[in-house]
PDB file of N, CA and C in Angstrom:
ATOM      1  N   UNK A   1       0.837  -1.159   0.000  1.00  0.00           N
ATOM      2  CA  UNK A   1       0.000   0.000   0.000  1.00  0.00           C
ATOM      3  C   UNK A   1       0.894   1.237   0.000  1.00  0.00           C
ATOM      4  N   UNK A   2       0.724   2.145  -1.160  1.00  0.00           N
ATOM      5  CA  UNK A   2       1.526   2.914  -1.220  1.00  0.00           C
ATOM      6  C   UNK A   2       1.253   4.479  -0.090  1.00  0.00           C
ATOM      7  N   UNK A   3       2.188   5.257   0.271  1.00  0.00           N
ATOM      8  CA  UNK A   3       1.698   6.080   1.301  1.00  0.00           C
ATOM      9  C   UNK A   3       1.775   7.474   0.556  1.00  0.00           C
ATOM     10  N   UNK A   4       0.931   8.473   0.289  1.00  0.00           N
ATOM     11  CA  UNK A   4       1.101   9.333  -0.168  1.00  0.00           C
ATOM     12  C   UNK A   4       1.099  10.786   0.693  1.00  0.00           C
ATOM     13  N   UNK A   5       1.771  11.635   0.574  1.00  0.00           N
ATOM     14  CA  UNK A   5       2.800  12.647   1.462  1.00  0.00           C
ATOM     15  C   UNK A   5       1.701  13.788   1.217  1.00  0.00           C
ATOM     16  N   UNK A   6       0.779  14.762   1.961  1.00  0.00           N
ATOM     17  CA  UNK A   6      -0.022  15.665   1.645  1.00  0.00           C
ATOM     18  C   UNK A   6       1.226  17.083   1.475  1.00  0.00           C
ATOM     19  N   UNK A   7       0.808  17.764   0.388  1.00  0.00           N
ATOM     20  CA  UNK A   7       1.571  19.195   0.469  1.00  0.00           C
ATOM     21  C   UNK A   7       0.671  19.715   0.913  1.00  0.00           C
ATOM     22  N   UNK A   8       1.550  20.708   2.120  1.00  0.00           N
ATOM     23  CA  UNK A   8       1.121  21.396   3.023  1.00  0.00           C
ATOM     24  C   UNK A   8       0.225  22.760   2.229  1.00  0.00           C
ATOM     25  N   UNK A   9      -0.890  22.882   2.276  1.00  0.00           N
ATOM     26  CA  UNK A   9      -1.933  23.992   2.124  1.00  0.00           C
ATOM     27  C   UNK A   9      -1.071  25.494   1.672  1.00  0.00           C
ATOM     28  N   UNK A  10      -1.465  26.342   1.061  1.00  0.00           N
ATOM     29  CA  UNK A  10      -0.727  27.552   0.548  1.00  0.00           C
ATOM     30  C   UNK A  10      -0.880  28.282   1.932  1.00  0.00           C
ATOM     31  N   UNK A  11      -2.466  28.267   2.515  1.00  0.00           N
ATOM     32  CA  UNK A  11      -2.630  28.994   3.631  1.00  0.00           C
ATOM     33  C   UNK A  11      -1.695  28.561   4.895  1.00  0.00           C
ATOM     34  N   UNK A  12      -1.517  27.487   4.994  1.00  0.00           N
ATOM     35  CA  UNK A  12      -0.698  27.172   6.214  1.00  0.00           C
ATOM     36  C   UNK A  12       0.637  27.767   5.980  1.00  0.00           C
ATOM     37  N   UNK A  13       1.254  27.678   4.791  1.00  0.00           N
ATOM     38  CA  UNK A  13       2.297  28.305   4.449  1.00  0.00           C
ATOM     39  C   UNK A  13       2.690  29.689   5.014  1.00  0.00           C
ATOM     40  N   UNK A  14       1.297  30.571   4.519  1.00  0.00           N
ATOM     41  CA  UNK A  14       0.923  31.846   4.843  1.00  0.00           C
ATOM     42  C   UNK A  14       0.891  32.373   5.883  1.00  0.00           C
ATOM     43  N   UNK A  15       0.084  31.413   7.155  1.00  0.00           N
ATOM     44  CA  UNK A  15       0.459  31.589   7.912  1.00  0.00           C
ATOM     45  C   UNK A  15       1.770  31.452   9.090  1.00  0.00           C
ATOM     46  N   UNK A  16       2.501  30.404   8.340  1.00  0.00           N
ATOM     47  CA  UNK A  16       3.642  30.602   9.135  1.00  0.00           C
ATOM     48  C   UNK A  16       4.650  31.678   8.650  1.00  0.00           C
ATOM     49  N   UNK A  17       4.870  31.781   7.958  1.00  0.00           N
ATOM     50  CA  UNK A  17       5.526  33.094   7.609  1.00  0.00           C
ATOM     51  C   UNK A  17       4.741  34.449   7.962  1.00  0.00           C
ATOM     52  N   UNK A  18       3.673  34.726   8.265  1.00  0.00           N
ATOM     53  CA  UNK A  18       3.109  35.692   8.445  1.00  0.00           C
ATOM     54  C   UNK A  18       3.356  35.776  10.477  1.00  0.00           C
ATOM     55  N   UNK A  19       3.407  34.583  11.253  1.00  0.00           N
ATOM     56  CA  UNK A  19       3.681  34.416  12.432  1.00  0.00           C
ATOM     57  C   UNK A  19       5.189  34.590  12.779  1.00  0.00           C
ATOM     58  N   UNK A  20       5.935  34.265  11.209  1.00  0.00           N
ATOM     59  CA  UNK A  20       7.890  34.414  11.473  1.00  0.00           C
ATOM     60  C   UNK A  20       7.776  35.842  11.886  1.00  0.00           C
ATOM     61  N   UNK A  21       7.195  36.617  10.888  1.00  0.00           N
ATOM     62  CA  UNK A  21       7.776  37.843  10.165  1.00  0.00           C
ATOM     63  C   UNK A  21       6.902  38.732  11.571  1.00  0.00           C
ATOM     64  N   UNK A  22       5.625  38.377  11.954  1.00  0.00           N
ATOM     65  CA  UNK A  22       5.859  39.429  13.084  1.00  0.00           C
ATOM     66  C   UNK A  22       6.290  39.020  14.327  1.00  0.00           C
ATOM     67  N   UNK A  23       7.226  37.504  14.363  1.00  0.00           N
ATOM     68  CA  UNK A  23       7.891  37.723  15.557  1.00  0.00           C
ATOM     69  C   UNK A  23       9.621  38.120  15.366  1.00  0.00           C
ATOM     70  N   UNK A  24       9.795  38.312  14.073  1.00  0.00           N
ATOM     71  CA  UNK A  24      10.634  39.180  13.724  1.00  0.00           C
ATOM     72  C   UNK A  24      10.588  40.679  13.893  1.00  0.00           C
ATOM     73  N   UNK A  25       9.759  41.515  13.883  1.00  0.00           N
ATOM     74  CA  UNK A  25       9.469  42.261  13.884  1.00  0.00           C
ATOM     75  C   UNK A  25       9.332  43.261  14.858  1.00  0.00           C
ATOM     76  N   UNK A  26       8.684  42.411  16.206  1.00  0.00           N
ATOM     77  CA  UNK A  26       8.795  41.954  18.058  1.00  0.00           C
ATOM     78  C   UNK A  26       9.780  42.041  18.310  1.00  0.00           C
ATOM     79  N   UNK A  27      11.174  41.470  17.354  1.00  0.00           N
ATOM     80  CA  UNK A  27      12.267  41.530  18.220  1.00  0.00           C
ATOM     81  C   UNK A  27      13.131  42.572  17.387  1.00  0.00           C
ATOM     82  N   UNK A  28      12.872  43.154  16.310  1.00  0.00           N
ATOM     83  CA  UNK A  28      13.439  44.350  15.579  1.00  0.00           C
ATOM     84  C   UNK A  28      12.980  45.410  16.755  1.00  0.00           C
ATOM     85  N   UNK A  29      11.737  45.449  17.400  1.00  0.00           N
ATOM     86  CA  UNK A  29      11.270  46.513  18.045  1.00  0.00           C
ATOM     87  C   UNK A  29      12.150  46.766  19.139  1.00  0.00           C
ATOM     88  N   UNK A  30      12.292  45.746  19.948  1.00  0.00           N
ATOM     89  CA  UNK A  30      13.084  45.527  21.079  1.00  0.00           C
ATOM     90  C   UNK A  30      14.413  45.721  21.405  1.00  0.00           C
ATOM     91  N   UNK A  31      14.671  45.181  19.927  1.00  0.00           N
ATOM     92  CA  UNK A  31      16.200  45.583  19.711  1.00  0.00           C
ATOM     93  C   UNK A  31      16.695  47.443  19.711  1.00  0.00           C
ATOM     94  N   UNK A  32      15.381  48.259  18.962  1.00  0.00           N
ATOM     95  CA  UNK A  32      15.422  49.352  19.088  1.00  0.00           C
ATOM     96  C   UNK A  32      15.179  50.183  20.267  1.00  0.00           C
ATOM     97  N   UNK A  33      13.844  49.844  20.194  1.00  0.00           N
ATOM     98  CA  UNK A  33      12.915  50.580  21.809  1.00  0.00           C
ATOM     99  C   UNK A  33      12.794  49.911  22.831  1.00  0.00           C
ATOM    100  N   UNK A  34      13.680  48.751  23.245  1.00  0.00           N
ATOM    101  CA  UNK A  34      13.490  47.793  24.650  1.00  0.00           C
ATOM    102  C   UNK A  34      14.530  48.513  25.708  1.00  0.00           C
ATOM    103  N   UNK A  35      13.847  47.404  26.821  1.00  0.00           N
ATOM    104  CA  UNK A  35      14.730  48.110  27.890  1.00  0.00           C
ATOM    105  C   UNK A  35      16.275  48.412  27.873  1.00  0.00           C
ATOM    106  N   UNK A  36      16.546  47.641  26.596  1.00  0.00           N
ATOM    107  CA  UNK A  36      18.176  47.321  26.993  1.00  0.00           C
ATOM    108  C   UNK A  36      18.495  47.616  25.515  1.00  0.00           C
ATOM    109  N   UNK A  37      17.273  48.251  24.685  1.00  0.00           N
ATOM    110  CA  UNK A  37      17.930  48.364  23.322  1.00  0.00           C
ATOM    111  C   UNK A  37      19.100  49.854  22.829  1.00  0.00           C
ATOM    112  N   UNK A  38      18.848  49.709  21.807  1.00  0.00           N
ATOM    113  CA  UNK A  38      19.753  50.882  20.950  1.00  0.00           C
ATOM    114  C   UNK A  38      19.370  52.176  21.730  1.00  0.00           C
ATOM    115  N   UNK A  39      18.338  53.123  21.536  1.00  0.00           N
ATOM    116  CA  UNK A  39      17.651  54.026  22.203  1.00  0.00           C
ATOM    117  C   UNK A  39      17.934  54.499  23.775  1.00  0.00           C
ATOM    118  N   UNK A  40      17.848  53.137  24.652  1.00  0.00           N
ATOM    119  CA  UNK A  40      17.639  53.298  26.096  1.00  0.00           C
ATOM    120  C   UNK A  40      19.398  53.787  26.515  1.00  0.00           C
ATOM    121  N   UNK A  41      20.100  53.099  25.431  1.00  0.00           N
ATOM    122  CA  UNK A  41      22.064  53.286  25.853  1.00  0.00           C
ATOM    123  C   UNK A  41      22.327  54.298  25.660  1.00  0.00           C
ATOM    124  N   UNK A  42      21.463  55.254  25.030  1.00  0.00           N
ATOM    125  CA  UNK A  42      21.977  57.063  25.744  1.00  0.00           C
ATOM    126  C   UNK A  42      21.421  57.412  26.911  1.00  0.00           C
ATOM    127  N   UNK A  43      19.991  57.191  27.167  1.00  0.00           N
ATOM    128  CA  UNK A  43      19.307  57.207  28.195  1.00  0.00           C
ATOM    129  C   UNK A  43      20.742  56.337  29.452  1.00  0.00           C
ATOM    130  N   UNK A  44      21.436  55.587  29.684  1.00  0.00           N
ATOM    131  CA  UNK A  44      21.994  55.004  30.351  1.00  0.00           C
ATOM    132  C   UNK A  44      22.863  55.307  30.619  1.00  0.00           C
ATOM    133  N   UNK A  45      23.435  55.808  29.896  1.00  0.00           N
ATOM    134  CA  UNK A  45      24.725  56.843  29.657  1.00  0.00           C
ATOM    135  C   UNK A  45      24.198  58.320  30.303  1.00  0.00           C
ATOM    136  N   UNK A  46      23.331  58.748  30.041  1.00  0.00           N
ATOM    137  CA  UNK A  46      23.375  59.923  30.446  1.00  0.00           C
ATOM    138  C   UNK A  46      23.163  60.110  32.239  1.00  0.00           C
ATOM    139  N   UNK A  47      22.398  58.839  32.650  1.00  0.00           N
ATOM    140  CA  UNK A  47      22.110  58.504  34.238  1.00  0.00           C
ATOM    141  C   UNK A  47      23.230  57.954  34.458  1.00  0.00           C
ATOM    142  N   UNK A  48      24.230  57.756  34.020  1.00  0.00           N
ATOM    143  CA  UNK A  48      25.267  57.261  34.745  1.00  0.00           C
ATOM    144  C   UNK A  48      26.288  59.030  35.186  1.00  0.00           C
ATOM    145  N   UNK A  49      26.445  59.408  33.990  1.00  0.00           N
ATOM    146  CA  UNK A  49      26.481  60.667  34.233  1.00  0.00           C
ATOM    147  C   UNK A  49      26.037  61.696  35.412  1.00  0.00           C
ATOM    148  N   UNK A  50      24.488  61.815  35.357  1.00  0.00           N
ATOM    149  CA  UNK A  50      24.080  62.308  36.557  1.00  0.00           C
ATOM    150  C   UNK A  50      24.526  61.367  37.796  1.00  0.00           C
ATOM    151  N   UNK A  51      24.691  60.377  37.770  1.00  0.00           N
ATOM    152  CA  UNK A  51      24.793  59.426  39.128  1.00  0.00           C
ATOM    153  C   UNK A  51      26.266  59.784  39.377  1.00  0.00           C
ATOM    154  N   UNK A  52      27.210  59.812  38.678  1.00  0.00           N
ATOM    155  CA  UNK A  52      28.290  60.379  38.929  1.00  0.00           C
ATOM    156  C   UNK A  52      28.876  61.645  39.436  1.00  0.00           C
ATOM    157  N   UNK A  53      28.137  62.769  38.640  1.00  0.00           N
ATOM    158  CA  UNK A  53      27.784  64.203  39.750  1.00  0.00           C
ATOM    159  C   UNK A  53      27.073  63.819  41.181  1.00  0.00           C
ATOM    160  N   UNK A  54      26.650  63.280  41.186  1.00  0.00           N
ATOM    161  CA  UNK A  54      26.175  62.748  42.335  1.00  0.00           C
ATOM    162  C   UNK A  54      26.737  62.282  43.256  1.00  0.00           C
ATOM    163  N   UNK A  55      27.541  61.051  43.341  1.00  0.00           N
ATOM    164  CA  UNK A  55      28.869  60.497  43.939  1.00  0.00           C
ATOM    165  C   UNK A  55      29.358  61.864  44.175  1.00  0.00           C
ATOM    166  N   UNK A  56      30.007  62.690  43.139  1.00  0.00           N
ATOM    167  CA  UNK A  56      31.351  63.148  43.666  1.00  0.00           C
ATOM    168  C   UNK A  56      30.321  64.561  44.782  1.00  0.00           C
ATOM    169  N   UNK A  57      29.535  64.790  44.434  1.00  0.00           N
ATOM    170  CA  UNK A  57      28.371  66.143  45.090  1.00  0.00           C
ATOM    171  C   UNK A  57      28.373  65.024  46.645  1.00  0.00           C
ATOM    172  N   UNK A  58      28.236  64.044  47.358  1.00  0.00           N
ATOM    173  CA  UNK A  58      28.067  63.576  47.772  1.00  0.00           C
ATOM    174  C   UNK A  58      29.490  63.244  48.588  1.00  0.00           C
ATOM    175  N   UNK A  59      31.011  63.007  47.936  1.00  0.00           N
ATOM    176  CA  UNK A  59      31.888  63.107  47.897  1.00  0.00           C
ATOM    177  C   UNK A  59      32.543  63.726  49.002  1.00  0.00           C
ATOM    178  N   UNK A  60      32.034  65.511  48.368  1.00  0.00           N
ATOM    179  CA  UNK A  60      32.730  66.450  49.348  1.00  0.00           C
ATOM    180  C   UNK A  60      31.798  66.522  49.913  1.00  0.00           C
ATOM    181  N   UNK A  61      30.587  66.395  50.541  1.00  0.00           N
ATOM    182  CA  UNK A  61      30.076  66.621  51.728  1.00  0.00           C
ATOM    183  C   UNK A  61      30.544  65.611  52.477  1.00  0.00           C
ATOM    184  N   UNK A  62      31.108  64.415  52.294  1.00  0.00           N
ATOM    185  CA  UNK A  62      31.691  63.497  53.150  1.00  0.00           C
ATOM    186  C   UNK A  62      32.750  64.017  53.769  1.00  0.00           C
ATOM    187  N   UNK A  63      33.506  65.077  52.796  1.00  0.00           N
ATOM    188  CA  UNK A  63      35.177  65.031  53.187  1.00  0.00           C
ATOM    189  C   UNK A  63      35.332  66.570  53.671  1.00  0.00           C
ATOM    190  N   UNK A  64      34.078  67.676  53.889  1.00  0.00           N
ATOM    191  CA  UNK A  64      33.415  68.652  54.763  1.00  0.00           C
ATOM    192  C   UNK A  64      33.001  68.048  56.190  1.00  0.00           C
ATOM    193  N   UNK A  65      32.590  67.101  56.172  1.00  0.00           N
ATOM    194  CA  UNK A  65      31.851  66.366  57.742  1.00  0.00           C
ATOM    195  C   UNK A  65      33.290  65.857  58.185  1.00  0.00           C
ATOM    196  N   UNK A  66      34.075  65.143  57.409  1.00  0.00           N
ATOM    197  CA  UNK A  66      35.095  64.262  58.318  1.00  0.00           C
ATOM    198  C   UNK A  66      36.028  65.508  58.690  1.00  0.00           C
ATOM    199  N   UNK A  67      36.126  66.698  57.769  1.00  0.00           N
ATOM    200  CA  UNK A  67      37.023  67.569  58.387  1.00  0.00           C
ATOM    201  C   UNK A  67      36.748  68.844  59.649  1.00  0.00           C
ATOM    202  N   UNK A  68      35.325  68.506  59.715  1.00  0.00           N
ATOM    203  CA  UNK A  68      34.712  69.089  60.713  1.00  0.00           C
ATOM    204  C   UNK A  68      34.861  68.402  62.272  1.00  0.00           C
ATOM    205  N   UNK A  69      34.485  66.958  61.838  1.00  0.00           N
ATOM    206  CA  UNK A  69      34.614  65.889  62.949  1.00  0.00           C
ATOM    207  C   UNK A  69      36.156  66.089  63.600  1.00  0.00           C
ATOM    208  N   UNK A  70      37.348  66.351  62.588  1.00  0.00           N
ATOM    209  CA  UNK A  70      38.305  66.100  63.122  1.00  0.00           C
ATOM    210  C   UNK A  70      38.537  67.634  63.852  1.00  0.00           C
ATOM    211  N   UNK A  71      38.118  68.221  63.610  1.00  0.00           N
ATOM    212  CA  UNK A  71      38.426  69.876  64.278  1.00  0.00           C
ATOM    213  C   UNK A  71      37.868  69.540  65.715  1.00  0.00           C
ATOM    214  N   UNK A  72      37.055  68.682  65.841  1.00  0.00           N
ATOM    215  CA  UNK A  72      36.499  68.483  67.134  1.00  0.00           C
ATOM    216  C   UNK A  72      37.309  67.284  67.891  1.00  0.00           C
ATOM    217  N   UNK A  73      38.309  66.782  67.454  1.00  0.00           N
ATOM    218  CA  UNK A  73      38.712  65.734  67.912  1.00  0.00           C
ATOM    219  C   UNK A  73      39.552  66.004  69.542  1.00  0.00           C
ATOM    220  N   UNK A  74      39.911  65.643  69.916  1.00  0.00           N
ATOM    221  CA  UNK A  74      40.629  66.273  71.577  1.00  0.00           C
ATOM    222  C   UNK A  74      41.965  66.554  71.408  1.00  0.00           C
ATOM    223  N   UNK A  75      42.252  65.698  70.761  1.00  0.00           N
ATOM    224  CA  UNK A  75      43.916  66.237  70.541  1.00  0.00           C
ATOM    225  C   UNK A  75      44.137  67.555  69.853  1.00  0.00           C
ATOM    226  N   UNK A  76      42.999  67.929  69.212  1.00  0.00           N
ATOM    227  CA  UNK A  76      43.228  69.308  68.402  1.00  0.00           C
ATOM    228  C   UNK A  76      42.064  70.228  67.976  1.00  0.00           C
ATOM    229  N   UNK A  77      41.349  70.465  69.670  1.00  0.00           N
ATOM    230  CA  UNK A  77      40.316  70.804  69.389  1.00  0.00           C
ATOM    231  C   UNK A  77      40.276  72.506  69.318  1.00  0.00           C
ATOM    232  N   UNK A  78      39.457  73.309  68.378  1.00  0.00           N
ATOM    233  CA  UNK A  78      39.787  74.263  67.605  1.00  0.00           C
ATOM    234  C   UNK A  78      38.279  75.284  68.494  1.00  0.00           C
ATOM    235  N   UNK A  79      38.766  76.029  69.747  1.00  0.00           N
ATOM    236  CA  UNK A  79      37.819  77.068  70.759  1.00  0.00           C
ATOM    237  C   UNK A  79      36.786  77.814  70.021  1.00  0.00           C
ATOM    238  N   UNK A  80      37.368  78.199  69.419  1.00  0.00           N
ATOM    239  CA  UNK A  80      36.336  79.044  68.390  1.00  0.00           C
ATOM    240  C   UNK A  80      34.990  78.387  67.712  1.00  0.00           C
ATOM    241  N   UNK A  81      35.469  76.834  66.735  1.00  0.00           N
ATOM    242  CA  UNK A  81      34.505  76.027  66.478  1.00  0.00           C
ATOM    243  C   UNK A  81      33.434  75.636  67.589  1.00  0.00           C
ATOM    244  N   UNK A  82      34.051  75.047  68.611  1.00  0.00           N
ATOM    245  CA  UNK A  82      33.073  74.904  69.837  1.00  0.00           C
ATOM    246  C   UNK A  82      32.199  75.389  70.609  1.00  0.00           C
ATOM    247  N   UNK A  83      32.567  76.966  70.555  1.00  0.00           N
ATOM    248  CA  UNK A  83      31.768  78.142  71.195  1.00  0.00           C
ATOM    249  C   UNK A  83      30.858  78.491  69.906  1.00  0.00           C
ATOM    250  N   UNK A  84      30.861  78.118  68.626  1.00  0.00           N
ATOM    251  CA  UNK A  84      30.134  78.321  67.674  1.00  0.00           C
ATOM    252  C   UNK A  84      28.736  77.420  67.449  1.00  0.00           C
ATOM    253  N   UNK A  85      29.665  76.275  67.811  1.00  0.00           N
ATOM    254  CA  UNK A  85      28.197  75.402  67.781  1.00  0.00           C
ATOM    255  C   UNK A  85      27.133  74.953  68.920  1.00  0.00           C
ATOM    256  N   UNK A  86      28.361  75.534  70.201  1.00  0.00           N
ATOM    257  CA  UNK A  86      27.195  75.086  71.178  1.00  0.00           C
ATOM    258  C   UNK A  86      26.122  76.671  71.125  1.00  0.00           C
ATOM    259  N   UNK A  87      26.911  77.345  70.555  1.00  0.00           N
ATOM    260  CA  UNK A  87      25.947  78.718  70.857  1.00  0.00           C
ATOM    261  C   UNK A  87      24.726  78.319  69.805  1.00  0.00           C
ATOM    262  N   UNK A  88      24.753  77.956  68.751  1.00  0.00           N
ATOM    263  CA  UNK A  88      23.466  77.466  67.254  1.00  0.00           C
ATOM    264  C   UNK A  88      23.041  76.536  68.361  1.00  0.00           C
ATOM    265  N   UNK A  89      23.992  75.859  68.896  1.00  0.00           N
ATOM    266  CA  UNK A  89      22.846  74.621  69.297  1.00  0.00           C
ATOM    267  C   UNK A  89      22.109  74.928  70.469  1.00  0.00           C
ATOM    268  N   UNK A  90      22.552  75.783  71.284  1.00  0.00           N
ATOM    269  CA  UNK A  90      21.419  76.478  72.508  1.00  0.00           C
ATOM    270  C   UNK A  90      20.663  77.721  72.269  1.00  0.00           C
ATOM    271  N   UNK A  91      20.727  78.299  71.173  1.00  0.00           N
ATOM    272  CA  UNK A  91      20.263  79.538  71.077  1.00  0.00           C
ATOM    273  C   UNK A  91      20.815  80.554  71.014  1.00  0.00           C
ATOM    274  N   UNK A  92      22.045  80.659  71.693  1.00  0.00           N
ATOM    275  CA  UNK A  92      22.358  81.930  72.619  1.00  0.00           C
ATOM    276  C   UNK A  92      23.661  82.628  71.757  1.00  0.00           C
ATOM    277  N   UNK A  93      23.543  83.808  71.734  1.00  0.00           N
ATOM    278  CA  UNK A  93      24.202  84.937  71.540  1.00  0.00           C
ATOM    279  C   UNK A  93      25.202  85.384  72.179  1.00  0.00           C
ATOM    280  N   UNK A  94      26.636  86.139  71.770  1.00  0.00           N
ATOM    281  CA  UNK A  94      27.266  87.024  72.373  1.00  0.00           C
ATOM    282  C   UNK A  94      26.313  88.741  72.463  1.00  0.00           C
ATOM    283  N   UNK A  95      26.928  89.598  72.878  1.00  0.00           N
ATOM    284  CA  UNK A  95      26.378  90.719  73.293  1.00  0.00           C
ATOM    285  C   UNK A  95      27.395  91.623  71.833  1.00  0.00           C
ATOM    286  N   UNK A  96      27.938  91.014  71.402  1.00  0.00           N
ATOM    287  CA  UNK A  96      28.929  91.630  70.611  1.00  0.00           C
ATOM    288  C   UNK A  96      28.827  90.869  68.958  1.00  0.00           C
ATOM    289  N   UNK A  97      27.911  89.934  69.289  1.00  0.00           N
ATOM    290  CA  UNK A  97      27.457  89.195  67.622  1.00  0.00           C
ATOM    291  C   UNK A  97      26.028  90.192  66.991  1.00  0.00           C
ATOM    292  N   UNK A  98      26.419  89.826  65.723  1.00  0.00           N
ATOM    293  CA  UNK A  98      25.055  90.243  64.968  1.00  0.00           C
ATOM    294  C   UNK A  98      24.248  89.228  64.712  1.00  0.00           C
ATOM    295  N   UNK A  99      23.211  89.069  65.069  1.00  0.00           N
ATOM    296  CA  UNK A  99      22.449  87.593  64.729  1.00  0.00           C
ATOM    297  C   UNK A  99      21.426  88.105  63.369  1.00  0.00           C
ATOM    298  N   UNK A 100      20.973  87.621  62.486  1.00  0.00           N
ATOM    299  CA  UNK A 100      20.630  87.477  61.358  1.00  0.00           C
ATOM    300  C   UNK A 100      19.370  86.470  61.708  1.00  0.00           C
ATOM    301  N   UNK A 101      17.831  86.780  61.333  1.00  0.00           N
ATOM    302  CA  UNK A 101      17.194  85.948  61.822  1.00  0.00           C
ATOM    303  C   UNK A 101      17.002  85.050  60.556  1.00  0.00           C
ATOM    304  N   UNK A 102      16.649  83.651  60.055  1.00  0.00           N
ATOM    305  CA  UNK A 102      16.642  82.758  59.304  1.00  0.00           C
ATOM    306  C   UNK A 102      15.059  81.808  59.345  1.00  0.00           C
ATOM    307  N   UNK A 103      14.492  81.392  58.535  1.00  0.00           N
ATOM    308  CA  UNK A 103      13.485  80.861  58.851  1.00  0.00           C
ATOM    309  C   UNK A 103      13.317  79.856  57.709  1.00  0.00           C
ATOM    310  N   UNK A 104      14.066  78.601  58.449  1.00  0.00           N
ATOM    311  CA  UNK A 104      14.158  77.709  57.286  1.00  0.00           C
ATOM    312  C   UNK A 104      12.949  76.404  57.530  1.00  0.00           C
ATOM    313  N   UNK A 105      12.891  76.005  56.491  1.00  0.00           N
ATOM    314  CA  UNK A 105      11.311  74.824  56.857  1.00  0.00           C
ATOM    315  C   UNK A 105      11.816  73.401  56.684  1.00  0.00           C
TER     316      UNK A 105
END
């Protein structure tokens, strides 16, 4: 008994190529406008950028605090700084300062 082989339908054809071509198409997109495509790598670049002003903006306020900390240290503590901050930090005035009033939120 001989076995005879069906050719596959024009439409089935049709449709698989019509299912290639837009999942080709899906990934042309992606490749352009995805999270990780062509497009987003300036976008990535440019936040790395800002994140980097950032670090270093971040930087010197670290290396402002540690040089403040050390003015306060005992071995080399600096009279002037001390009478400055306990005076902000209690309120209080010399009779010979100008105080400037401030009203921050």
């Amino acid at each position: 008994m001989p076995t005879r082989l069906k050719r596959p339908k024009l439409r089935n054809k049709l449709a698989i190529a019509a299912v290639l071509i837009a999942f080709q198409g899906y990934l042309g997109y992606h490749l352009i406008e995805g999270k990780f495509g062509i497009a987003s790598q300036a976008r990535f670049s440019q936040q790395v950028i800002e994140l980097q002003d950032q670090r270093d903006a971040l930087a010197r306020r670290i290396e402002v605090a540690q040089n403040r900390n050390s003015l306060l240290a005992a071995d080399r503590l600096d009279p002037d700084l001390l009478t400055e901050r306990a005076r902000h930090l209690l309120g209080w005035g010399n009779p010979s300062d100008t105080i400037v009033p401030t009203h921050n939120k």
